[in-house]
PDB file of N, CA and C in Angstrom:
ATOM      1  N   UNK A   1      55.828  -3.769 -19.526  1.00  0.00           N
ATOM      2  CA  UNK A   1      54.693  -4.618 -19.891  1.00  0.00           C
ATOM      3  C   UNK A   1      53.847  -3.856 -20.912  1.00  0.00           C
ATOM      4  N   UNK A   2      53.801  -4.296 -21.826  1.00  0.00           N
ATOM      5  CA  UNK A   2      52.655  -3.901 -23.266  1.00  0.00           C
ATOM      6  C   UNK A   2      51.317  -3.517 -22.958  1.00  0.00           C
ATOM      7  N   UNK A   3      50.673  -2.765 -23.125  1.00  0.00           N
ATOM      8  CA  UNK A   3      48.879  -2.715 -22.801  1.00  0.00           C
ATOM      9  C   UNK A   3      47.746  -3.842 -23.088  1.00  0.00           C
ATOM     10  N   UNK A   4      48.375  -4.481 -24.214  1.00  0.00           N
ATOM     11  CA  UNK A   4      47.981  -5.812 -24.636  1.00  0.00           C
ATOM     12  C   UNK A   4      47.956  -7.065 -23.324  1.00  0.00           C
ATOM     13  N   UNK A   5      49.204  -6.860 -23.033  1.00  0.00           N
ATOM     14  CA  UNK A   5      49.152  -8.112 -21.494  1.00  0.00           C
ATOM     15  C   UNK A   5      48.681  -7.577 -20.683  1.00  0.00           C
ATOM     16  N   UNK A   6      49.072  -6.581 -20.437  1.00  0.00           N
ATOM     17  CA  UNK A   6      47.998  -5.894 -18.862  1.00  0.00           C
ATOM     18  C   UNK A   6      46.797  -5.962 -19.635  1.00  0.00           C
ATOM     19  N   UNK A   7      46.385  -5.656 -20.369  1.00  0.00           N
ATOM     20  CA  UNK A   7      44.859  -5.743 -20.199  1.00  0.00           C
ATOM     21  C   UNK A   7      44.221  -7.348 -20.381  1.00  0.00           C
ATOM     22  N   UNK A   8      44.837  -8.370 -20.368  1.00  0.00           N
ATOM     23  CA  UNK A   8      44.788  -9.966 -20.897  1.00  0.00           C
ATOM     24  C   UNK A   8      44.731  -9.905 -19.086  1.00  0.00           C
ATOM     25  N   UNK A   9      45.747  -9.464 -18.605  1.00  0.00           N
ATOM     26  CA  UNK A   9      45.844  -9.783 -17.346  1.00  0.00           C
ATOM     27  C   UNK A   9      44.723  -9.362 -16.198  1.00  0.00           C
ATOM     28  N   UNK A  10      44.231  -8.130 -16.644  1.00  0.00           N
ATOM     29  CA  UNK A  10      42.835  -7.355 -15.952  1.00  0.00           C
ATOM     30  C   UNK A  10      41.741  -8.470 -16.059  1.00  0.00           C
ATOM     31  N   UNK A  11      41.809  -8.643 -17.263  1.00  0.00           N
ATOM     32  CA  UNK A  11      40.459  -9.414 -17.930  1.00  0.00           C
ATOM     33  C   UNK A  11      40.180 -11.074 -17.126  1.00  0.00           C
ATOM     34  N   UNK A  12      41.674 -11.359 -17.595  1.00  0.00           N
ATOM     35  CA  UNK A  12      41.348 -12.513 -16.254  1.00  0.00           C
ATOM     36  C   UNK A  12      41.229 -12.983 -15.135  1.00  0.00           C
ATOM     37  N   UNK A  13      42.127 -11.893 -14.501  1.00  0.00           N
ATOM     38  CA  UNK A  13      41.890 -11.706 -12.756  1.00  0.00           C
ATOM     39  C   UNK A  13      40.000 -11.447 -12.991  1.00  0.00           C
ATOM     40  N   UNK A  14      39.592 -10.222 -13.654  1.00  0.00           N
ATOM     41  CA  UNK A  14      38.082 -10.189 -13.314  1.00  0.00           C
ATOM     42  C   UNK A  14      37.077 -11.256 -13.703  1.00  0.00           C
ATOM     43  N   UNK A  15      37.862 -12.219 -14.672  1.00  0.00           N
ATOM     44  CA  UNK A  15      36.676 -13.502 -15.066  1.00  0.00           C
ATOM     45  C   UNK A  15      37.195 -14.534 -13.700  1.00  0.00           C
ATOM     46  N   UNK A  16      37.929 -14.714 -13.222  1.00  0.00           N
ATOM     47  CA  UNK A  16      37.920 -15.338 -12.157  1.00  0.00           C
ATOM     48  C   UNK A  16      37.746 -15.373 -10.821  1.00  0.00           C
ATOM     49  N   UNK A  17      37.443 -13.867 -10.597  1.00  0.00           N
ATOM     50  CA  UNK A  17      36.925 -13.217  -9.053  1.00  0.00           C
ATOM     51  C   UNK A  17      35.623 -13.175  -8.692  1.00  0.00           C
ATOM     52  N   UNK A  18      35.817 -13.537  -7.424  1.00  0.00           N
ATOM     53  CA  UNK A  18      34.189 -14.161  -7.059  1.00  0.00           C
ATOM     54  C   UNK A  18      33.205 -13.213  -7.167  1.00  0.00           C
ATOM     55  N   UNK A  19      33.808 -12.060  -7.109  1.00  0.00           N
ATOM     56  CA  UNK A  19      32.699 -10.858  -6.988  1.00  0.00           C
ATOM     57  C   UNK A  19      32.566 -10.465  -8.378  1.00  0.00           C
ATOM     58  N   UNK A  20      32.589 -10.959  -9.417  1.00  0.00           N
ATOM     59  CA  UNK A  20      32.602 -10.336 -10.769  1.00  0.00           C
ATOM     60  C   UNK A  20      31.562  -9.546 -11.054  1.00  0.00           C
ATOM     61  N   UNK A  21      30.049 -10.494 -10.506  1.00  0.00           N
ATOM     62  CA  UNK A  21      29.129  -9.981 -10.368  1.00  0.00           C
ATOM     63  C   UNK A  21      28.235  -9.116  -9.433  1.00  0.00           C
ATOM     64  N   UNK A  22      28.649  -8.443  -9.050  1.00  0.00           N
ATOM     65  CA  UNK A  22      28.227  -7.386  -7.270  1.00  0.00           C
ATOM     66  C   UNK A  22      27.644  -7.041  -8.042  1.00  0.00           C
ATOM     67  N   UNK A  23      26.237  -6.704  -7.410  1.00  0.00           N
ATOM     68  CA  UNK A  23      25.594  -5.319  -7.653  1.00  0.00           C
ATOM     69  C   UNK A  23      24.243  -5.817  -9.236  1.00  0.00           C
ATOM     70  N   UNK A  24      24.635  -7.413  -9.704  1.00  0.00           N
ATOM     71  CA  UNK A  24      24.092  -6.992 -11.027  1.00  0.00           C
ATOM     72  C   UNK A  24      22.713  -7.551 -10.469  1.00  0.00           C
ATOM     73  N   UNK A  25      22.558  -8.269  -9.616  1.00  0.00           N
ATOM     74  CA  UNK A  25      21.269  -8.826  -9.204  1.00  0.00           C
ATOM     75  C   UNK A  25      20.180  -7.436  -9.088  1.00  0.00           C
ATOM     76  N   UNK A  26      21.055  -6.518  -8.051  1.00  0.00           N
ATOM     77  CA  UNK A  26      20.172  -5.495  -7.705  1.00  0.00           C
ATOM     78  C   UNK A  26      19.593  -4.711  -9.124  1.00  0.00           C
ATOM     79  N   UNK A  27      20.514  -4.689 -10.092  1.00  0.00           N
ATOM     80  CA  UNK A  27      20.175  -3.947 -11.306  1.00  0.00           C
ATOM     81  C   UNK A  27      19.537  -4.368 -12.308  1.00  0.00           C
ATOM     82  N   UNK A  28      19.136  -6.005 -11.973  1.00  0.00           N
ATOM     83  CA  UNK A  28      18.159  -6.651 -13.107  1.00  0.00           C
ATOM     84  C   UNK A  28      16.856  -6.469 -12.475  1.00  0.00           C
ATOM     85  N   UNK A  29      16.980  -6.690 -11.115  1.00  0.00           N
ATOM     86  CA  UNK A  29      15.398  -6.594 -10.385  1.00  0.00           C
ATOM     87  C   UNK A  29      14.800  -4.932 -10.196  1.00  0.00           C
ATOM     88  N   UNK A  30      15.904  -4.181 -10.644  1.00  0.00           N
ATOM     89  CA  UNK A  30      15.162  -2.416 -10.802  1.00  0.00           C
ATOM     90  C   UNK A  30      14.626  -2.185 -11.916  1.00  0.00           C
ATOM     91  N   UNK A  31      15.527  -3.307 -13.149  1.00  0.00           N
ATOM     92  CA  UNK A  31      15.047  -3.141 -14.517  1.00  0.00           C
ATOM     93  C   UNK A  31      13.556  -4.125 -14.362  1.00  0.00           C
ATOM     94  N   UNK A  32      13.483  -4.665 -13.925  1.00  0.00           N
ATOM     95  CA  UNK A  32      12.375  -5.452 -14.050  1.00  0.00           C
ATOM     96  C   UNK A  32      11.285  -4.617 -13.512  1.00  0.00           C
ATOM     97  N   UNK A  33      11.242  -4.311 -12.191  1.00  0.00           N
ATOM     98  CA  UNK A  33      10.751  -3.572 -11.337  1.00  0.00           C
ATOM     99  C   UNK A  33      10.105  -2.270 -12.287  1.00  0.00           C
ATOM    100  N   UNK A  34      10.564  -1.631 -13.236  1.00  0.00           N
ATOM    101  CA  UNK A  34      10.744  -0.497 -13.787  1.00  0.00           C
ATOM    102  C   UNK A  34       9.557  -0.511 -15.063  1.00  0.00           C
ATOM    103  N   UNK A  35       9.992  -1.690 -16.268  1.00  0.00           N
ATOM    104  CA  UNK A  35       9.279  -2.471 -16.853  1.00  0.00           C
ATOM    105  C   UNK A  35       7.776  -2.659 -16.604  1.00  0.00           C
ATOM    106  N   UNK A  36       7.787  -3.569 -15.558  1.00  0.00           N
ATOM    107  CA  UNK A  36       6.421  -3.701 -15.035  1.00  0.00           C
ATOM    108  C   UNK A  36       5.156  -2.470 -14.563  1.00  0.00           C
ATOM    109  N   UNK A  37       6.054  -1.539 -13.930  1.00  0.00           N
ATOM    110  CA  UNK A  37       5.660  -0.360 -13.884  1.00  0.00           C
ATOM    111  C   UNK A  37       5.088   0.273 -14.903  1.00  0.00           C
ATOM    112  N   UNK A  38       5.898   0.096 -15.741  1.00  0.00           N
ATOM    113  CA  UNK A  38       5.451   1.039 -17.327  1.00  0.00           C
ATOM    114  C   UNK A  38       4.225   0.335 -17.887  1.00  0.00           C
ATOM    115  N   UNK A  39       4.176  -1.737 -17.602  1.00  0.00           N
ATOM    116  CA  UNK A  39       3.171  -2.116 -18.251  1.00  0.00           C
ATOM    117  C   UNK A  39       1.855  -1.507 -17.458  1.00  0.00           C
ATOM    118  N   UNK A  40       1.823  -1.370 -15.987  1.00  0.00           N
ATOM    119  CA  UNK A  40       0.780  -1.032 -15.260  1.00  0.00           C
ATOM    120  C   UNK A  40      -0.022   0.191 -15.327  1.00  0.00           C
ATOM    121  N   UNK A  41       1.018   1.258 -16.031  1.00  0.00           N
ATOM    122  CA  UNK A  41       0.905   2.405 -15.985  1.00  0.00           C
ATOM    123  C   UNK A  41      -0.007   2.717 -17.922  1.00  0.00           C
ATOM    124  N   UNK A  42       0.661   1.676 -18.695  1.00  0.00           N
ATOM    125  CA  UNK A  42      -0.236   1.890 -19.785  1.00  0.00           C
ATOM    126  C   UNK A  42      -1.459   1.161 -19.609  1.00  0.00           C
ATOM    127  N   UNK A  43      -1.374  -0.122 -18.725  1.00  0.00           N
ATOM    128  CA  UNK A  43      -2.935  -0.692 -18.891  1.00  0.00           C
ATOM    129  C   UNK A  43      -4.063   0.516 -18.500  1.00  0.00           C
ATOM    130  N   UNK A  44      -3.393   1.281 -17.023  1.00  0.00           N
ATOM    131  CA  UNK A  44      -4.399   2.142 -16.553  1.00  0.00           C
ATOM    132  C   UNK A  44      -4.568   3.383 -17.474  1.00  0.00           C
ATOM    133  N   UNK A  45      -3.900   3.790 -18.352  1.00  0.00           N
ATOM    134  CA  UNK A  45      -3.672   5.114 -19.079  1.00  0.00           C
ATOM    135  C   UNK A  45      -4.679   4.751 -20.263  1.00  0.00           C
ATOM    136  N   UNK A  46      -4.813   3.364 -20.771  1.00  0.00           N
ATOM    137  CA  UNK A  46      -5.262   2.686 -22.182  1.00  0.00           C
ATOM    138  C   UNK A  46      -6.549   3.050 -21.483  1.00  0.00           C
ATOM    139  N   UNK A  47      -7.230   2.582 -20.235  1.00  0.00           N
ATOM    140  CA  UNK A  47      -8.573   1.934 -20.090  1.00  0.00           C
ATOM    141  C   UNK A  47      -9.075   0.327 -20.157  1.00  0.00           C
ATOM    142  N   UNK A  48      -7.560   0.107 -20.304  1.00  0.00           N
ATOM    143  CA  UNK A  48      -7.959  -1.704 -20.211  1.00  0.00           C
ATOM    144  C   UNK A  48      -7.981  -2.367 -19.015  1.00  0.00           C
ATOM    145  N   UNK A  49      -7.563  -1.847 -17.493  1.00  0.00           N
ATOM    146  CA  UNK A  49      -7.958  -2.266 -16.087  1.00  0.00           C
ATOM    147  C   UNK A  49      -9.582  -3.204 -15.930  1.00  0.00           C
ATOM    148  N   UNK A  50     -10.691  -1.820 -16.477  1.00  0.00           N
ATOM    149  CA  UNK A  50     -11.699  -2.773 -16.850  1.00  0.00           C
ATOM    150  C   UNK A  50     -11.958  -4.068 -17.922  1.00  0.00           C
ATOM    151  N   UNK A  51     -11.710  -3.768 -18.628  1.00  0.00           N
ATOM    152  CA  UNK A  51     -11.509  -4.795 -19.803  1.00  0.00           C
ATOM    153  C   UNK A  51     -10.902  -6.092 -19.634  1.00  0.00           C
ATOM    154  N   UNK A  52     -10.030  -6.125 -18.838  1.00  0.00           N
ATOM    155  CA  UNK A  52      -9.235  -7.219 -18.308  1.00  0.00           C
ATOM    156  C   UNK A  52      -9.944  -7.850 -17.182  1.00  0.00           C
ATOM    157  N   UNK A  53     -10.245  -6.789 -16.138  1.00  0.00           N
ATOM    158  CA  UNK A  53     -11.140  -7.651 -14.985  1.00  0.00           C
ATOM    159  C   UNK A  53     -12.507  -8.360 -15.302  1.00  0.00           C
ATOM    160  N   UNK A  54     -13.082  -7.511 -16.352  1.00  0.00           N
ATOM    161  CA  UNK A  54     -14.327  -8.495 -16.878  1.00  0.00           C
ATOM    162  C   UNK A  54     -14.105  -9.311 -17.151  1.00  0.00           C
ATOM    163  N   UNK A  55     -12.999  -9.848 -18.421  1.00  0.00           N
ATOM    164  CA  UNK A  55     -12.523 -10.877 -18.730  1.00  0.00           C
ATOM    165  C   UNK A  55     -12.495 -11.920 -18.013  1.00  0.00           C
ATOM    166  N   UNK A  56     -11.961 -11.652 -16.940  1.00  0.00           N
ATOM    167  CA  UNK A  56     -11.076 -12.614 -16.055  1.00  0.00           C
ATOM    168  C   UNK A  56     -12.391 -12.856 -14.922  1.00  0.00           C
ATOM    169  N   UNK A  57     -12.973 -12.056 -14.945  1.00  0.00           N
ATOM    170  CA  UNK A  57     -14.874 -12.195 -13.979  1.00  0.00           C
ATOM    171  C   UNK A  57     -15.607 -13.493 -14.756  1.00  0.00           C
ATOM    172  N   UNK A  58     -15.738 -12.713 -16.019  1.00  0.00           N
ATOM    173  CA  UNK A  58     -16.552 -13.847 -16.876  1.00  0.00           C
ATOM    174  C   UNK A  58     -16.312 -15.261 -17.132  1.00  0.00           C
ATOM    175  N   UNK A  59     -14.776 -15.142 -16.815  1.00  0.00           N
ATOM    176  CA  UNK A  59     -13.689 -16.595 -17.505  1.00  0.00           C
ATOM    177  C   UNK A  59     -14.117 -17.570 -15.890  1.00  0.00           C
ATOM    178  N   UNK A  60     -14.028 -16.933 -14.872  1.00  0.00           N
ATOM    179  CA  UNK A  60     -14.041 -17.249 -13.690  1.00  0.00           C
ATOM    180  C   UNK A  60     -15.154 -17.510 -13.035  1.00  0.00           C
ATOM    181  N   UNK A  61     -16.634 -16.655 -13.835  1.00  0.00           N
ATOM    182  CA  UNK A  61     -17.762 -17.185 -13.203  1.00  0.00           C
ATOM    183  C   UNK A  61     -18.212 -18.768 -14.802  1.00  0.00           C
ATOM    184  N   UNK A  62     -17.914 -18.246 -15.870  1.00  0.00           N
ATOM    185  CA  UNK A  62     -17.874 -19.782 -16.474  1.00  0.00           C
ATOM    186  C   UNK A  62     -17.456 -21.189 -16.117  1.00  0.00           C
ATOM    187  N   UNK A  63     -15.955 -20.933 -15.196  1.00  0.00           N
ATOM    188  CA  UNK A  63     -15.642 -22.064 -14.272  1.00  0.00           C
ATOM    189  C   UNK A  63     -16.444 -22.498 -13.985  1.00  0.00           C
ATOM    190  N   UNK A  64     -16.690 -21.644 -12.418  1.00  0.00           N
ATOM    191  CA  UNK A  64     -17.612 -21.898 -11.382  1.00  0.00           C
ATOM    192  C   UNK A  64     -18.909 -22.176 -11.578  1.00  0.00           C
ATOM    193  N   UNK A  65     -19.732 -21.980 -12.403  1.00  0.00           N
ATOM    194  CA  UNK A  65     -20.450 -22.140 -13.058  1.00  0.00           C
ATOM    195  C   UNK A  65     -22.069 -21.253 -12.364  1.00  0.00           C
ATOM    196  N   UNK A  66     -21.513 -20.355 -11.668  1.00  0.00           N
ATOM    197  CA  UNK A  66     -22.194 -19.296 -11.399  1.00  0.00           C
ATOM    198  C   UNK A  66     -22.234 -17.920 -11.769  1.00  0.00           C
TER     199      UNK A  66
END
């Protein structure tokens, strides 16, 4: 058998096996997980924690109208 068919043959056994995808769920939600981290970590590093909560104070007592 040629390397050409075995590997035609790898390729499609793995596009058709139920498990093709194991494992990728866990590795999008670490990347995400990871991401978010970094945004949290520059808001607090910038000094914009305050900046943002005023915002969102002021936006929120304008609602309310208190």
């Amino acid at each position: 058998m040629d390397r050409f068919a075995m590997w035609t043959r790898t390729v499609i056994s793995r596009m058709r096996d139920t498990d093709r995808d194991a494992g990728a769920g866990f590795v999008e939600y670490a990347g995400l997980m990871i991401i978010i981290a970094g945004i949290f970590t520059l808001i607090d590093q910038i000094g914009l924690d305050g900046l943002i909560s005023g915002a969102i104070r002021t936006a929120v007592t304008s609602v309310t109208g208190g």
